[in-house]
PDB file of N, CA and C in Angstrom:
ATOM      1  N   UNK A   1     -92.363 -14.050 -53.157  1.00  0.00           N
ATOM      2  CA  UNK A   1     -91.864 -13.197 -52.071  1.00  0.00           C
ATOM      3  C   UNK A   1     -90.630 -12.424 -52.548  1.00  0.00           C
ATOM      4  N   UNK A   2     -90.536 -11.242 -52.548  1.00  0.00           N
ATOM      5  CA  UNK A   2     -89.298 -10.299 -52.558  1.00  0.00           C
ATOM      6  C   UNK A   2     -88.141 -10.346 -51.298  1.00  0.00           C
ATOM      7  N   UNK A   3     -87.134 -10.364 -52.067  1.00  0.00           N
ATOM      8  CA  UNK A   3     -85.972 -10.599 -51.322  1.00  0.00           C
ATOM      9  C   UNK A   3     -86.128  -9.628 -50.166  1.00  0.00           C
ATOM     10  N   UNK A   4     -85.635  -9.656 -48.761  1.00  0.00           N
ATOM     11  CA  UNK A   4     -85.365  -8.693 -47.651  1.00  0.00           C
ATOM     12  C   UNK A   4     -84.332  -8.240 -47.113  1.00  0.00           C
ATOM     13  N   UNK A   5     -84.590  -6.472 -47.576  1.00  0.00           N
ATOM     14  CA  UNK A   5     -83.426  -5.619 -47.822  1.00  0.00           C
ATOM     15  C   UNK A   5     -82.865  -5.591 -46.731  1.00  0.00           C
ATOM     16  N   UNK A   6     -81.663  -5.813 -46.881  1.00  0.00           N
ATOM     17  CA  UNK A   6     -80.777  -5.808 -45.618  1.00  0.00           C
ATOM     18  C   UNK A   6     -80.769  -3.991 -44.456  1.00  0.00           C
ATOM     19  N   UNK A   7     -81.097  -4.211 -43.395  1.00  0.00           N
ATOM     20  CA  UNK A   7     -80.732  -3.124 -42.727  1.00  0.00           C
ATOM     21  C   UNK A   7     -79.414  -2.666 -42.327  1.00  0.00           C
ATOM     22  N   UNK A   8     -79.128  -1.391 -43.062  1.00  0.00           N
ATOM     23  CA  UNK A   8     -77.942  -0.720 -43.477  1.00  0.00           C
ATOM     24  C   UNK A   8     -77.117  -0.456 -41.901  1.00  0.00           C
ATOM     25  N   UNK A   9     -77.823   0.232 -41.162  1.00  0.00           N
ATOM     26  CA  UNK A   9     -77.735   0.708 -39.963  1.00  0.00           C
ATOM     27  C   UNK A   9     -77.319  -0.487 -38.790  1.00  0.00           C
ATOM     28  N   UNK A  10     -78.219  -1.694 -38.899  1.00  0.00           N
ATOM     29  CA  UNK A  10     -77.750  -2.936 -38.508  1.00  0.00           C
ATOM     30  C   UNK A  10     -76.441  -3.673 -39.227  1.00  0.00           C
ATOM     31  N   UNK A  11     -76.175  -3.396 -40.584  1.00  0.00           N
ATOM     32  CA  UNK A  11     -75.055  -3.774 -40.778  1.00  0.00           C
ATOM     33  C   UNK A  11     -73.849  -3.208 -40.215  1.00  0.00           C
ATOM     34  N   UNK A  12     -73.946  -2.057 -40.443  1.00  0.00           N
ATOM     35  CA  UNK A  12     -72.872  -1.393 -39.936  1.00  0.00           C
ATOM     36  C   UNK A  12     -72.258  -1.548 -38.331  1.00  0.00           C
ATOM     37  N   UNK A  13     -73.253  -2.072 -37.596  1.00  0.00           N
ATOM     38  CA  UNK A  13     -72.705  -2.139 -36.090  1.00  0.00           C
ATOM     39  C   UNK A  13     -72.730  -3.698 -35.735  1.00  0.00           C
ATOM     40  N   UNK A  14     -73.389  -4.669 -36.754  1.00  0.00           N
ATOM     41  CA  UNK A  14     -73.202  -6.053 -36.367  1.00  0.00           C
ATOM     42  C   UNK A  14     -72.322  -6.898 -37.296  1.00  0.00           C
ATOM     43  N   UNK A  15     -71.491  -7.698 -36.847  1.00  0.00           N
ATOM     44  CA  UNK A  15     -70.859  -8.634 -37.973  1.00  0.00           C
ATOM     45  C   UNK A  15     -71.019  -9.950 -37.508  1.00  0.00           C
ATOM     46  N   UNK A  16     -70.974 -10.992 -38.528  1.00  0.00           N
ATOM     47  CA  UNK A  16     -70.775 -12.094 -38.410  1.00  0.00           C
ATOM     48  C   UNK A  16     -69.693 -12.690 -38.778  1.00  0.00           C
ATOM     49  N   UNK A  17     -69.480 -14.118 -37.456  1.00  0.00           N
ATOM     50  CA  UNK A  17     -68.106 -14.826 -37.325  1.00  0.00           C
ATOM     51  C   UNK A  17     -68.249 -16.094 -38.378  1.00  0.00           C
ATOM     52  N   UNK A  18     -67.003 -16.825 -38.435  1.00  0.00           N
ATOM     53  CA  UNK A  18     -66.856 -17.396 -39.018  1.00  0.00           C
ATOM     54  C   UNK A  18     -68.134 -19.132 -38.962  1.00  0.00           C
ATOM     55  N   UNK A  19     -68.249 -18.868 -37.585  1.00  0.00           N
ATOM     56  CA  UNK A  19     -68.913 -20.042 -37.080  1.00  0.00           C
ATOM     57  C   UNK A  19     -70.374 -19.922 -36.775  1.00  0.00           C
ATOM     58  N   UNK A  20     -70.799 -18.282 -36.877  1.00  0.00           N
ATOM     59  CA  UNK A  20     -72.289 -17.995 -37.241  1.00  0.00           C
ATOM     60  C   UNK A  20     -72.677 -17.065 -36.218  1.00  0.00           C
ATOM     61  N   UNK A  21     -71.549 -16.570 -34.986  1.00  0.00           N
ATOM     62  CA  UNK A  21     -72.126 -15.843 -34.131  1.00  0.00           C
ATOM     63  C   UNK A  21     -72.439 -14.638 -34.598  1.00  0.00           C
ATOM     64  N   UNK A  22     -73.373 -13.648 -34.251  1.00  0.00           N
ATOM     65  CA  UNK A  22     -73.038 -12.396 -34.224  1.00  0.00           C
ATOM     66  C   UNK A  22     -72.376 -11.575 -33.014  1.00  0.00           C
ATOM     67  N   UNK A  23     -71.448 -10.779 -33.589  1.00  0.00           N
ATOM     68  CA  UNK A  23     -70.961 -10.040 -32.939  1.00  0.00           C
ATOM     69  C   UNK A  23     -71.173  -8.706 -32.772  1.00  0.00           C
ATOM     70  N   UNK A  24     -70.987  -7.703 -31.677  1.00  0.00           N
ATOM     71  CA  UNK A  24     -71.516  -6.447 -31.621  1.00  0.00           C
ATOM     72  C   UNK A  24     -70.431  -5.936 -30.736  1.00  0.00           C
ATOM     73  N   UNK A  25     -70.244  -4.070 -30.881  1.00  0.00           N
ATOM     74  CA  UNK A  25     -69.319  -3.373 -30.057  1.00  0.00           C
ATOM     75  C   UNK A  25     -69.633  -3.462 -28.377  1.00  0.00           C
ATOM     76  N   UNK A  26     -69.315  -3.039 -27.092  1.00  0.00           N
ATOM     77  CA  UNK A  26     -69.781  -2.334 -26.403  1.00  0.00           C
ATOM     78  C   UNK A  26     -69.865  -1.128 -26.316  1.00  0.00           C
ATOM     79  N   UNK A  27     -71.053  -0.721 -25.329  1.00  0.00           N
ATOM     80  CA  UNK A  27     -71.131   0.649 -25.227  1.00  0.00           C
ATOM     81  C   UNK A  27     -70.678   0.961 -24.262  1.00  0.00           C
ATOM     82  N   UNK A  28     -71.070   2.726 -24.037  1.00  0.00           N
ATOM     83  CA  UNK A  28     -70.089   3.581 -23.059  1.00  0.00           C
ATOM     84  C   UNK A  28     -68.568   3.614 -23.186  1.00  0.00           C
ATOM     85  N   UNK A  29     -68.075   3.347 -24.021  1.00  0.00           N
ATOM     86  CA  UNK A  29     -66.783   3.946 -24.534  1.00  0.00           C
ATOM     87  C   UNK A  29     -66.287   5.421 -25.118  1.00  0.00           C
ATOM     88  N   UNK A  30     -67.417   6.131 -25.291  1.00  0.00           N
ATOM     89  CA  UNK A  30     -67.041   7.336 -26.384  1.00  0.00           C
ATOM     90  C   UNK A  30     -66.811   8.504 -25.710  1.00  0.00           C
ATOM     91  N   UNK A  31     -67.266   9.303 -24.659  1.00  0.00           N
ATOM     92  CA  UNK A  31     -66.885   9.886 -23.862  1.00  0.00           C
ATOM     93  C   UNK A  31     -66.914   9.826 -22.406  1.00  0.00           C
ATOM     94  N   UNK A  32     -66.463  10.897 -21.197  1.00  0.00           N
ATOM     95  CA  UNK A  32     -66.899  10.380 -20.139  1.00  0.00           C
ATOM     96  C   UNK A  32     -65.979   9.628 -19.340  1.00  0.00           C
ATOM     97  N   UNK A  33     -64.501   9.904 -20.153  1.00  0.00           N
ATOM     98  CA  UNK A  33     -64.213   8.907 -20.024  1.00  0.00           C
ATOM     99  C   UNK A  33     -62.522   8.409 -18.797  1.00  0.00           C
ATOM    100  N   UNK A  34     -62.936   9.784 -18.367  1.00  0.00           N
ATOM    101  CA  UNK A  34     -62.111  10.026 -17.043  1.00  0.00           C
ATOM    102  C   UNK A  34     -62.381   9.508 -15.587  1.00  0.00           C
ATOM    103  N   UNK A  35     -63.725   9.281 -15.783  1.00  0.00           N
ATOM    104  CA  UNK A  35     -63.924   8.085 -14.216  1.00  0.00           C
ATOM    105  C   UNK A  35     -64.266   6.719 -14.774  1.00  0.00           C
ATOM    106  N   UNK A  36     -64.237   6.436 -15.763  1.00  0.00           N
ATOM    107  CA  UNK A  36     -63.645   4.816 -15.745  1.00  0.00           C
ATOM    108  C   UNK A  36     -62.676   4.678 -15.681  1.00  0.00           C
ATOM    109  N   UNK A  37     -62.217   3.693 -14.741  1.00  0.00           N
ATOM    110  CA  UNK A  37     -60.450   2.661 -14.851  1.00  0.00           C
ATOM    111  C   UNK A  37     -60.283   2.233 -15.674  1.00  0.00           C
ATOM    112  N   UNK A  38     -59.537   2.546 -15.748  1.00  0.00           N
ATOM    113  CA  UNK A  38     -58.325   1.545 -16.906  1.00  0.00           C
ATOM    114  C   UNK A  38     -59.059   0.133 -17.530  1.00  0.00           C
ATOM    115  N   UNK A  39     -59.292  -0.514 -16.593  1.00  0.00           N
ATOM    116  CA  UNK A  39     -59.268  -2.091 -16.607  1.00  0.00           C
ATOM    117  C   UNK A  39     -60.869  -2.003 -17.254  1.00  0.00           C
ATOM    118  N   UNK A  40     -62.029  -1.103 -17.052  1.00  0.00           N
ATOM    119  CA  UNK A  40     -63.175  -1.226 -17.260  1.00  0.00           C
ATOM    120  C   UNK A  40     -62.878  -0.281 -19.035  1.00  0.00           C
ATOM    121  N   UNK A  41     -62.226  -0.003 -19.199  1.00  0.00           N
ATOM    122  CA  UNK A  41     -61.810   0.750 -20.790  1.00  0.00           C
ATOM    123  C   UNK A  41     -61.280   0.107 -21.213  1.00  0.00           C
ATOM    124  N   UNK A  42     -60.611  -0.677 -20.935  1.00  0.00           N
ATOM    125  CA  UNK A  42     -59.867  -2.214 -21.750  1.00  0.00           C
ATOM    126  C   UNK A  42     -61.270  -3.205 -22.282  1.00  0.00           C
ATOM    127  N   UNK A  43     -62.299  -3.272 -20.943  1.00  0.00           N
ATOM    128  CA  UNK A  43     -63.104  -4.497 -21.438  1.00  0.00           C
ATOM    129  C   UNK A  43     -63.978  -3.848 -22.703  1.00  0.00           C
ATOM    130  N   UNK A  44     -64.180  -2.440 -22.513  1.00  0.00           N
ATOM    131  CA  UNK A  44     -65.222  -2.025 -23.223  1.00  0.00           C
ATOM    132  C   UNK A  44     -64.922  -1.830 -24.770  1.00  0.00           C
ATOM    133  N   UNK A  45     -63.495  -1.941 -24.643  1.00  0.00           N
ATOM    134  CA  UNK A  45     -63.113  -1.749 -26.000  1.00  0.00           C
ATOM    135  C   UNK A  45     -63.146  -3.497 -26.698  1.00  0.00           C
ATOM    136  N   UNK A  46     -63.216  -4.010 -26.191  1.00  0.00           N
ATOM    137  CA  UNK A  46     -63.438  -5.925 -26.730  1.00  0.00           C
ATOM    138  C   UNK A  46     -64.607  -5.854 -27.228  1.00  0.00           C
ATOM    139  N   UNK A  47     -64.889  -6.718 -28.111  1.00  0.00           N
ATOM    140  CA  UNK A  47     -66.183  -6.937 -28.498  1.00  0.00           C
ATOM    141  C   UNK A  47     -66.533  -8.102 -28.020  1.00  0.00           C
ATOM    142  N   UNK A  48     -68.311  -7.819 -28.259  1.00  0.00           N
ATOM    143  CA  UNK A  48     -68.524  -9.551 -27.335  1.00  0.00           C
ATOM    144  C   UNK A  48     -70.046  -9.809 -28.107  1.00  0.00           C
ATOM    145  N   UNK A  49     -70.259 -11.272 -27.762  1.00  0.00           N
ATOM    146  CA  UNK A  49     -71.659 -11.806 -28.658  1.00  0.00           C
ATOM    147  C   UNK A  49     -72.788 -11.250 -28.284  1.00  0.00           C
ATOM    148  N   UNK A  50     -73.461 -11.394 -29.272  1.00  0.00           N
ATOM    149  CA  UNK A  50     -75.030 -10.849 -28.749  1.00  0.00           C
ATOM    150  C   UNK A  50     -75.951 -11.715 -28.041  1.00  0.00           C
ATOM    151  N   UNK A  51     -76.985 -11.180 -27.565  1.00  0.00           N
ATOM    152  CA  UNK A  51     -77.273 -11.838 -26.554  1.00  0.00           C
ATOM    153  C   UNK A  51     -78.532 -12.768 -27.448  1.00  0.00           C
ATOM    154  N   UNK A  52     -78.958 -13.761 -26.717  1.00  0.00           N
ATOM    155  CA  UNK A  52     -79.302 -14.851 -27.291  1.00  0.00           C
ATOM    156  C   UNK A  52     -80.971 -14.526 -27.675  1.00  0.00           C
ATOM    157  N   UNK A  53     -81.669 -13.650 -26.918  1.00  0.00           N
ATOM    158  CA  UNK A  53     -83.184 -13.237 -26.833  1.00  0.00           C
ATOM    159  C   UNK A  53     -82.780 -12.162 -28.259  1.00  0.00           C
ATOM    160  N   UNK A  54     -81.734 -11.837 -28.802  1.00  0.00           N
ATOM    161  CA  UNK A  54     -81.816 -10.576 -29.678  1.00  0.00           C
ATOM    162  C   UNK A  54     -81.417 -11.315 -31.217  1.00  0.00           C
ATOM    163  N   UNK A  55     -80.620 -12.336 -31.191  1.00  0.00           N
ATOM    164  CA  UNK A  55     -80.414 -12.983 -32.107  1.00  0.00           C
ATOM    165  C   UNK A  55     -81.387 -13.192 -33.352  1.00  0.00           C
ATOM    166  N   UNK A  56     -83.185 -13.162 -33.183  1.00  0.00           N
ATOM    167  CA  UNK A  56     -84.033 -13.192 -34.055  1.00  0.00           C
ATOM    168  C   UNK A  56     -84.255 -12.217 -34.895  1.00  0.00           C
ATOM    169  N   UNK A  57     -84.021 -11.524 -33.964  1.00  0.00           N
ATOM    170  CA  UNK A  57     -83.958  -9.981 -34.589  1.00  0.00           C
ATOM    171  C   UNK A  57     -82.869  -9.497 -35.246  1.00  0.00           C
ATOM    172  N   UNK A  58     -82.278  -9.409 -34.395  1.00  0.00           N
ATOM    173  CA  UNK A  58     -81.090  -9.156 -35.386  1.00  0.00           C
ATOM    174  C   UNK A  58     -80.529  -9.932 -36.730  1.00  0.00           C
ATOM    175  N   UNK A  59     -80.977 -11.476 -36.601  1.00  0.00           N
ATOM    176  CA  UNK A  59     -80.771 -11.726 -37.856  1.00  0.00           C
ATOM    177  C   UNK A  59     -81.685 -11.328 -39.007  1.00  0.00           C
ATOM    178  N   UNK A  60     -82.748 -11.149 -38.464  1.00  0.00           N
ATOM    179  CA  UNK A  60     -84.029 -10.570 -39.809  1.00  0.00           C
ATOM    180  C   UNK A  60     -83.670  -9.472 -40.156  1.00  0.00           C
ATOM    181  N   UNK A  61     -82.700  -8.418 -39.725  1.00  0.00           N
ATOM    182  CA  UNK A  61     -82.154  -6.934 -40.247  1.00  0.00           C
ATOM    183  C   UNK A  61     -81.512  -7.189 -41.090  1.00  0.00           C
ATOM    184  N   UNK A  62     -80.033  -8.531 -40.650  1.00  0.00           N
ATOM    185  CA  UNK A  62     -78.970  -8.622 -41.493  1.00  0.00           C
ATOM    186  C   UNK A  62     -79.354  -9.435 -42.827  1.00  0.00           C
ATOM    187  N   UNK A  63     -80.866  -9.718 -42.503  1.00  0.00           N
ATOM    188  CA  UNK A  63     -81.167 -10.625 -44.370  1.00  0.00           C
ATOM    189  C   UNK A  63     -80.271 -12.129 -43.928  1.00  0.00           C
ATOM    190  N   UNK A  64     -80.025 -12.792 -43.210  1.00  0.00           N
ATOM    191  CA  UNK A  64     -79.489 -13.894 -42.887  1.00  0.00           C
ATOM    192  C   UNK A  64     -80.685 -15.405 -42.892  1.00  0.00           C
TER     193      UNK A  64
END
């Protein structure tokens, strides 16, 4: 079996933690961005885990 090339595009927007999660940005941050509050532009800028149904997938991109 040949090694499986990591997806470039998936790397770039997913990382992994020290303890094995993956992590990912949120969206709706980039423009638009005059009727969100404050408080909803604070959360969006946090990053947060991926969700648990996507995890298979996403690890078969990152070659993990």
């Amino acid at each position: 079996m040949p090694k499986i090339k990591t997806h470039r595009g998936a790397a770039k927007r997913f990382k992994l933690t020290g303890t094995g999660k993956i992590m990912r940005v949120k969206a709706y941050k980039s423009h638009i961005l005059t009727k969100k509050n404050s408080k909803r532009k604070r959360s969006l800028g946090k990053e947060t885990e991926v969700s648990s149904a996507d995890y298979p997938r996403i690890r078969r991109q990152l070659g993990i």
